[in-house]
Protein backbone atom coordinates (compact mmCIF):
# COMPACT_ATOMS: atom_id res chain seq x y z
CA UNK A 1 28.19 19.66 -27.27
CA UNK A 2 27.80 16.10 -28.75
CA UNK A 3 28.63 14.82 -25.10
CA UNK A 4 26.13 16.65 -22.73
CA UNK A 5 27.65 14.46 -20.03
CA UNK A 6 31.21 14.73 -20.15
CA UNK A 7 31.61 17.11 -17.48
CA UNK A 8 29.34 17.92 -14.83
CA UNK A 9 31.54 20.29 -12.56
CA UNK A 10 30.44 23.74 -12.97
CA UNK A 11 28.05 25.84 -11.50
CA UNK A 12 26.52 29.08 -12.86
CA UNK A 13 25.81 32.24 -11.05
CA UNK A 14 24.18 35.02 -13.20
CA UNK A 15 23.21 37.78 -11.72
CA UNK A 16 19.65 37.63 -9.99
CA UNK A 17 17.10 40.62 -11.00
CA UNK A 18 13.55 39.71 -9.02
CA UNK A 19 10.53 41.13 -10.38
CA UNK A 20 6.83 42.02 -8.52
CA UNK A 21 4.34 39.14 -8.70
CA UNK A 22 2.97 38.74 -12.02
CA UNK A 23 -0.12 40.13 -12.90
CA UNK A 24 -3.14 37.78 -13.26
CA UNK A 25 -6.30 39.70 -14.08
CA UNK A 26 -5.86 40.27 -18.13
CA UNK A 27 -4.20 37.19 -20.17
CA UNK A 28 -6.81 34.56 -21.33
CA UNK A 29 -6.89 30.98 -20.67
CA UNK A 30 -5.58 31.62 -17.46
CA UNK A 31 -8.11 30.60 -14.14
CA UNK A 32 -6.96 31.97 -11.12
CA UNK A 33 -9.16 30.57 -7.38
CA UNK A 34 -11.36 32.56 -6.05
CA UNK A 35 -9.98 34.63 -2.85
CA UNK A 36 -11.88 36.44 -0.22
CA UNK A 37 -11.32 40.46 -0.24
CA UNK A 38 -8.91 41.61 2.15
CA UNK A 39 -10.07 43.72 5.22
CA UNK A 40 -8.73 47.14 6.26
CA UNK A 41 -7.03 45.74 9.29
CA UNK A 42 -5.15 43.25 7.08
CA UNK A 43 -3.78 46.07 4.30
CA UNK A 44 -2.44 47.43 6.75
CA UNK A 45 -0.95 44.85 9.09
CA UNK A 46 2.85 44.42 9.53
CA UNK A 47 3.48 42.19 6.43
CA UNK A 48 2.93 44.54 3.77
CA UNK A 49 3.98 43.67 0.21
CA UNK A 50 7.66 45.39 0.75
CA UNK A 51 8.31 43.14 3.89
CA UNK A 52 6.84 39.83 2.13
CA UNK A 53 9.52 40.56 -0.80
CA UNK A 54 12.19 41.78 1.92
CA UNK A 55 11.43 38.33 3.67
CA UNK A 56 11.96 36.56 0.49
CA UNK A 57 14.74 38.35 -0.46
CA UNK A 58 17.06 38.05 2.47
CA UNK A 59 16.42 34.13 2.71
CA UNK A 60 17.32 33.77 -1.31
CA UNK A 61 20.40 35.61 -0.46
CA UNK A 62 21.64 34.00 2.34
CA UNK A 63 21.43 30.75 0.06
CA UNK A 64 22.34 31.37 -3.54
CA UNK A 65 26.06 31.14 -3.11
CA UNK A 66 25.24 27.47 -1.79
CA UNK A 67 22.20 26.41 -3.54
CA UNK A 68 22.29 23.87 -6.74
CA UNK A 69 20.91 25.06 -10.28
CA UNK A 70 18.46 22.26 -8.91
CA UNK A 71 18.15 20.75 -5.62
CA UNK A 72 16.81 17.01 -4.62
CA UNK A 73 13.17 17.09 -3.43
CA UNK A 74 13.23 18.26 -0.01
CA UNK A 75 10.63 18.24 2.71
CA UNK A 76 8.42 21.15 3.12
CA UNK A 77 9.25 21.11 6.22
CA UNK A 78 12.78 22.11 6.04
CA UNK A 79 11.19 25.51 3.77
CA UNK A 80 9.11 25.85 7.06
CA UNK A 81 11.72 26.37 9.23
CA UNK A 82 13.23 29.21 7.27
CA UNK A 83 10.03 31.21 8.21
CA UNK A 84 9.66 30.49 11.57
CA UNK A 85 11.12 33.20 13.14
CA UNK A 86 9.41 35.55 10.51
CA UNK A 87 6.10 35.70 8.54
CA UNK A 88 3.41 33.41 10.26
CA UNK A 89 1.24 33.63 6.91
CA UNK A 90 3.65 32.11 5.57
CA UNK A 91 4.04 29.25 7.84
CA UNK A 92 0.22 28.74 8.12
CA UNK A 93 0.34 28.85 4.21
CA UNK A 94 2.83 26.16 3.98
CA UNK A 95 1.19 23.88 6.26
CA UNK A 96 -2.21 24.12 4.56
CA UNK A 97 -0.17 22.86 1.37
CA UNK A 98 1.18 20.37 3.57
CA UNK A 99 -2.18 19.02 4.73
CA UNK A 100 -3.65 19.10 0.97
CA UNK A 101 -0.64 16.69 0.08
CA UNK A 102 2.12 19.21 -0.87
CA UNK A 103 4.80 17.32 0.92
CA UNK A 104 8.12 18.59 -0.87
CA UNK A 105 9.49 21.21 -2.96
CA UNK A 106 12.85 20.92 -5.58
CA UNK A 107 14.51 24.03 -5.12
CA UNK A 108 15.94 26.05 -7.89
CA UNK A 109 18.86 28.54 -7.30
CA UNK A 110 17.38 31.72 -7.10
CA UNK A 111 19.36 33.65 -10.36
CA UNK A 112 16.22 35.11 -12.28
CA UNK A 113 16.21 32.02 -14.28
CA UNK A 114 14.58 29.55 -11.53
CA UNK A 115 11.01 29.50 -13.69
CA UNK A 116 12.47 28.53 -16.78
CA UNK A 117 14.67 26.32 -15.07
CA UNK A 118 12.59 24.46 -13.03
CA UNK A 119 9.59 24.31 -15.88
CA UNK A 120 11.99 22.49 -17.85
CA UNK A 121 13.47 20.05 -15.22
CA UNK A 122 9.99 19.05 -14.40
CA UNK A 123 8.68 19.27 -18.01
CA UNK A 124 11.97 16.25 -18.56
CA UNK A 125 11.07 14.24 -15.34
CA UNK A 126 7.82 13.83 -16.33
CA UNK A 127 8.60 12.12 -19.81
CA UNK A 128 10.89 10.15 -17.34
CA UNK A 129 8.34 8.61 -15.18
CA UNK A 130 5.75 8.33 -18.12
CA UNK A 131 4.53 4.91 -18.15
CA UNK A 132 4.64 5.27 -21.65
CA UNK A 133 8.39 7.14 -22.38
CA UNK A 134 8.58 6.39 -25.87
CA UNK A 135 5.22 7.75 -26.96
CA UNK A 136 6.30 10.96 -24.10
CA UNK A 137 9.72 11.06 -25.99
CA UNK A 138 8.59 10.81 -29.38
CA UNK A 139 5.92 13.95 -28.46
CA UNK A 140 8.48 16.31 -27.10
CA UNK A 141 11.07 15.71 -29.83
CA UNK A 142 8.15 16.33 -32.26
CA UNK A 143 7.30 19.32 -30.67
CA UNK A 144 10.62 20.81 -30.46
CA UNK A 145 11.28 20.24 -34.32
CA UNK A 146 8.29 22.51 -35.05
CA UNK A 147 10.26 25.03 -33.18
CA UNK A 148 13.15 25.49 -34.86
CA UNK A 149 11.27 27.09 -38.44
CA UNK A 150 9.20 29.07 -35.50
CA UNK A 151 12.31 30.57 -34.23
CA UNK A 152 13.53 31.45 -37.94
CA UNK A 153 10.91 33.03 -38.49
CA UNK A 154 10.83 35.41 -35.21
CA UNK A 155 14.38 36.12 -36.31
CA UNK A 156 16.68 34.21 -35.10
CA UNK A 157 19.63 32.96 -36.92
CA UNK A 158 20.14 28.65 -36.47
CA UNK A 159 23.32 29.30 -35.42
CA UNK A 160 21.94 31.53 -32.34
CA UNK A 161 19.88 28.18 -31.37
CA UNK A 162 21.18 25.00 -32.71
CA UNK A 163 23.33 24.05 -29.88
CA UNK A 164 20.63 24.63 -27.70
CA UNK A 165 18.66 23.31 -29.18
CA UNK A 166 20.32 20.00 -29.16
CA UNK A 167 21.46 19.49 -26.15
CA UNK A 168 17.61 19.65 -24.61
CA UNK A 169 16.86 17.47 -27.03
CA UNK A 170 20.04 14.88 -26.57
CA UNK A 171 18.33 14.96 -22.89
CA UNK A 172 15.39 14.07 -24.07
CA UNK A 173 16.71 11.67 -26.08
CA UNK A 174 18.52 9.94 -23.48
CA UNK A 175 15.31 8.43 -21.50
CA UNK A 176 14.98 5.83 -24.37
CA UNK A 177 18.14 6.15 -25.85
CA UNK A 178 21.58 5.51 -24.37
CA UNK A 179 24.06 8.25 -24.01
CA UNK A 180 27.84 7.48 -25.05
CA UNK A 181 28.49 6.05 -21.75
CA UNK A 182 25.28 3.10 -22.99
CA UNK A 183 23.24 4.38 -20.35
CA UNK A 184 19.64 5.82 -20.29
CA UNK A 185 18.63 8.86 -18.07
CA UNK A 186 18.07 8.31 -14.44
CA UNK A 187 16.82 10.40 -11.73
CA UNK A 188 20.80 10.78 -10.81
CA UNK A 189 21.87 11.66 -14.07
CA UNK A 190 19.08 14.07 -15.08
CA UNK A 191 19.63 16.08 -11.66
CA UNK A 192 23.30 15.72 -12.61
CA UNK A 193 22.85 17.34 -15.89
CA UNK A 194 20.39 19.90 -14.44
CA UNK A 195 23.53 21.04 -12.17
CA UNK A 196 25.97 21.14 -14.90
CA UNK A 197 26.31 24.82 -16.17
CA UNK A 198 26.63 24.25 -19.53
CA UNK A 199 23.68 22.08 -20.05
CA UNK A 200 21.14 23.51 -17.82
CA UNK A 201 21.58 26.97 -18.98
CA UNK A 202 21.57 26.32 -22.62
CA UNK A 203 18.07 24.63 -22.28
CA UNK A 204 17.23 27.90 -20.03
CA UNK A 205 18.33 29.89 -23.12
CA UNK A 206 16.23 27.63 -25.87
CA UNK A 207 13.46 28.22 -23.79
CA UNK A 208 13.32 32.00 -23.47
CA UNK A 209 13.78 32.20 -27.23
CA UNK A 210 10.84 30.08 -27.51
CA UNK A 211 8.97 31.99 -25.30
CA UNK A 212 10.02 35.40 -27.43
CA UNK A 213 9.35 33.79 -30.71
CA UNK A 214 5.58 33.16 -29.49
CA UNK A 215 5.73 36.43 -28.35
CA UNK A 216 6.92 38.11 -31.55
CA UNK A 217 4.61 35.47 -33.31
CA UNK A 218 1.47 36.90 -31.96
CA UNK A 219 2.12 40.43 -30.47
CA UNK A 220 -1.91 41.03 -30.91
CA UNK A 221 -2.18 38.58 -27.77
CA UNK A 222 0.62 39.91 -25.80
CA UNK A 223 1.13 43.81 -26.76
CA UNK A 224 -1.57 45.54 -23.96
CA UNK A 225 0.01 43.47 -21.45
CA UNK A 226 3.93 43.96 -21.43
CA UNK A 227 5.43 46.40 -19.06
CA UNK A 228 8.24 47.30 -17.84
CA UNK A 229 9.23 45.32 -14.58
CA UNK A 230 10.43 48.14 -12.30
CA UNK A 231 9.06 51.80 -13.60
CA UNK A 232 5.30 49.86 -14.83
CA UNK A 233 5.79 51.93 -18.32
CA UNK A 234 4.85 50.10 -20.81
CA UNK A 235 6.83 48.49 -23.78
CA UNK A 236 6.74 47.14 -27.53
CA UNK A 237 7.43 43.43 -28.09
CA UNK A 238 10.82 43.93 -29.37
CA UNK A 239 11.79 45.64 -26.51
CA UNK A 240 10.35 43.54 -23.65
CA UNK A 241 11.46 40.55 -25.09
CA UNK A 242 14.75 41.70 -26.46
CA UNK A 243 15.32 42.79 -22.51
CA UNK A 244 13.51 40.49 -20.49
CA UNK A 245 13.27 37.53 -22.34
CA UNK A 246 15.65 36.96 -24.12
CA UNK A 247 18.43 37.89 -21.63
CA UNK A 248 19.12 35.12 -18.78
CA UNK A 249 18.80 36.31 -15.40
CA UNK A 250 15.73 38.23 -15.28
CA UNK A 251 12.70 37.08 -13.54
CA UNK A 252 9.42 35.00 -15.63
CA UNK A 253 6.05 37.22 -15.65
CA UNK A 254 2.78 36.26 -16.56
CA UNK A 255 3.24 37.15 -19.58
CA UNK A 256 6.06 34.80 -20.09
CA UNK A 257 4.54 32.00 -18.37
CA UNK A 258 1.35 32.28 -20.68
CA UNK A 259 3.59 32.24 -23.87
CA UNK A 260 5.57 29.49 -23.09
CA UNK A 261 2.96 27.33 -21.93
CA UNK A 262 1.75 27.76 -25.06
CA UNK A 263 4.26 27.13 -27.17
CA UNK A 264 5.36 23.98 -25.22
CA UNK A 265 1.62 22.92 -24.97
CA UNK A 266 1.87 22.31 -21.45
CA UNK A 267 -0.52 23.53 -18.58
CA UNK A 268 1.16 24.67 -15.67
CA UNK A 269 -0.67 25.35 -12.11
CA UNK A 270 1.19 27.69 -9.75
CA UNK A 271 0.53 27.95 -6.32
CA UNK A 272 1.35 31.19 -4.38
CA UNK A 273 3.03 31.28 -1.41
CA UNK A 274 2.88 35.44 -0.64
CA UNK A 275 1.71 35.55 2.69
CA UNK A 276 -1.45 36.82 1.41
CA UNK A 277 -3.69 35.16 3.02
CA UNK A 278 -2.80 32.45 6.20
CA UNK A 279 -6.35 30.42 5.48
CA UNK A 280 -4.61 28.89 1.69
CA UNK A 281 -3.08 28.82 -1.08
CA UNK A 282 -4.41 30.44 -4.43
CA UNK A 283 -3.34 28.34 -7.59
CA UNK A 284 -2.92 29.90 -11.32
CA UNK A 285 -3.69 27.64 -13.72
CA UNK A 286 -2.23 28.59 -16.91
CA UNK A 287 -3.86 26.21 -19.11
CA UNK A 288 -3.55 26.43 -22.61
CA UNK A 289 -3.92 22.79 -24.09
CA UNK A 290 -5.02 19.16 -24.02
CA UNK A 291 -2.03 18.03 -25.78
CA UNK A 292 -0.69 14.52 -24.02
CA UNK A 293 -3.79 14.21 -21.66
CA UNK A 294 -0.47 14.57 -18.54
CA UNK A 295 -1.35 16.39 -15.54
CA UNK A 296 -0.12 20.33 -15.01
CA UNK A 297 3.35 21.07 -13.87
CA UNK A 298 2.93 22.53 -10.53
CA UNK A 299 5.44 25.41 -9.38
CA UNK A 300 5.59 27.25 -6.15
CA UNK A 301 6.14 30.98 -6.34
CA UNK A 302 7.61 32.96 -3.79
CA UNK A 303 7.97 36.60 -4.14
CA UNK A 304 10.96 36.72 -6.69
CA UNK A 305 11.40 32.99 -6.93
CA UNK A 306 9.92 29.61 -8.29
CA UNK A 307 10.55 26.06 -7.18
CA UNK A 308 9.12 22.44 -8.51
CA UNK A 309 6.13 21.53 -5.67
CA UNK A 310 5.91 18.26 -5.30
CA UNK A 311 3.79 15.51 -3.63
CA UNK A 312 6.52 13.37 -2.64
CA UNK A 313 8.26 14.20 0.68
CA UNK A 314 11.80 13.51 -0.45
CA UNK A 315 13.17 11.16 -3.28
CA UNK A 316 15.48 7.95 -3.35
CA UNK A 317 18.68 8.78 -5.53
């Protein structure tokens, strides 16, 4: 893997395993906005929670087969459209992000790893466009060679991790120092190595074993708050994370966005997009350090899916 760019062909497609929308009431350090309390009329109103993920669902489908690891920044406009015919929350939901500056979302494929996936594509574009990229790149590589004794001690042999490990880091790398073509990352080339299977899904897999590591780290912060996904039972650490972290393909909680935040010290802001409520848009704000003074990494979550929001309408490449 000393040549993250040698080919950049291939395209993953593990299979996708959504999950209910992650809990928000118990984990500290996380600020949710305040929303008004639903009336009677409204619980009971023809978008119910099993039609909002149906909704979701069938529009994920119809695209996965098609749709990058990570897409180019793409109007919100365009994710409009897709709910026309459908959920007007959602449209009215959409265009209040639009009028608050949420012009464009980058789309990740929807495979159960889109959260890690695009948490790490904008976690590298934003070292990128640092005014500052050596002081950015010099952080992260710091940060990520604190890990590696983290990991060792969670349980995890080197040789589980090492490639990994390196390639997000030869990524990293790359924005100050040239590759072994002599050139430094681009926008082109980091999408580029975002859509290459091999390299996007090994920094997917460094980052779940981060996230368990925390996990296992500090199970006193964690344990009253992991259950299973589907029956709601709950579970030990070792099992949750040896099942739902640790394996690609299955859907982020909060818990998992929490812990990785964390361990990355980097505060993320998520805005829902659930149909909840046509007046806005709620934002979690999963914010866990100070570290680098950057702003949060915003994500859009859909029932079953995250995406990279962004404020720019589309992007020159």
């Amino acid at each position: 893997m000393s040549d993250i760019f040698r080919s950049l062909e291939d395209v993953s497609n593990p299979e996708n395993v959504p999950t209910p929308r992650p809990s928000t009431t118990a984990l500290p350090e996380v600020e949710r906005t305040q929303t008004r309390r639903r009336t009677a009329d409204e619980e009971f109103s023809p978008l119910t929670p099993l039609r909002t993920y149906e909704l979701n669902e069938k529009l994920m489908s119809e695209s996965i087969p098609l749709r990058p690891l990570i897409a180019p920044i793409e109007s919100m406009l365009e994710l409009r459209a897709e709910y026309e015919g459908g959920s007007q929350e959602f449209v009215q939901q959409i265009d209040w992000l639009v009028a608050n500056g949420w012009k464009g979302v980058r789309r990740a494929r929807g495979d159960g790893d889109c959260f890690y996936r695009s948490l790490a594509f904008a976690y590298v574009e934003r070292i990128l466009q640092n005014p500052e990229p050596v002081m950015g790149v010099t952080s992260a590589i710091s940060l990520l060679e604190v890990s590696q004794p983290m990991l060792e001690v969670a349980g995890f042999e080197p040789v589980v991790f090492e490639d990994f490990y390196e390639v997000f880091v030869s990524i990293i790398n790359r924005i100050i120092i040239p590759g072994p073509d002599g050139e430094l990352l681009t926008p082109i080339t980091l999408l580029e190595a975002f859509n290459n299977d091999e390299v996007s899904n090994s920094i997917v897999a460094y980052l779940r074993l981060l996230t368990s590591a925390q996990i296992r780290e500090d199970p006193e912060s964690y344990a009253a708050f992991l259950f299973h996904p589907e029956s709601g039972e709950s579970m030990d650490v070792r099992s949750f994370c040896e099942n739902f972290v640790e394996s690609v393909g299955k859907e982020a909680d909060h818990v998992q966005i929490t812990a990785l935040s964390r361990v990355m010290k980097v505060n993320i802001d998520v805005a829902y997009l659930d149909g909840h409520t046509a007046e806005k848009v709620d934002f979690v704000h999963f914010h866990n350090t100070d570290y680098s003074g950057l702003e949060p990494i915003i994500l859009l979550y859909r029932p079953g899916h995250y995406d990279i929001l962004d404020q720019r309408e589309y992007e020159e490449l």
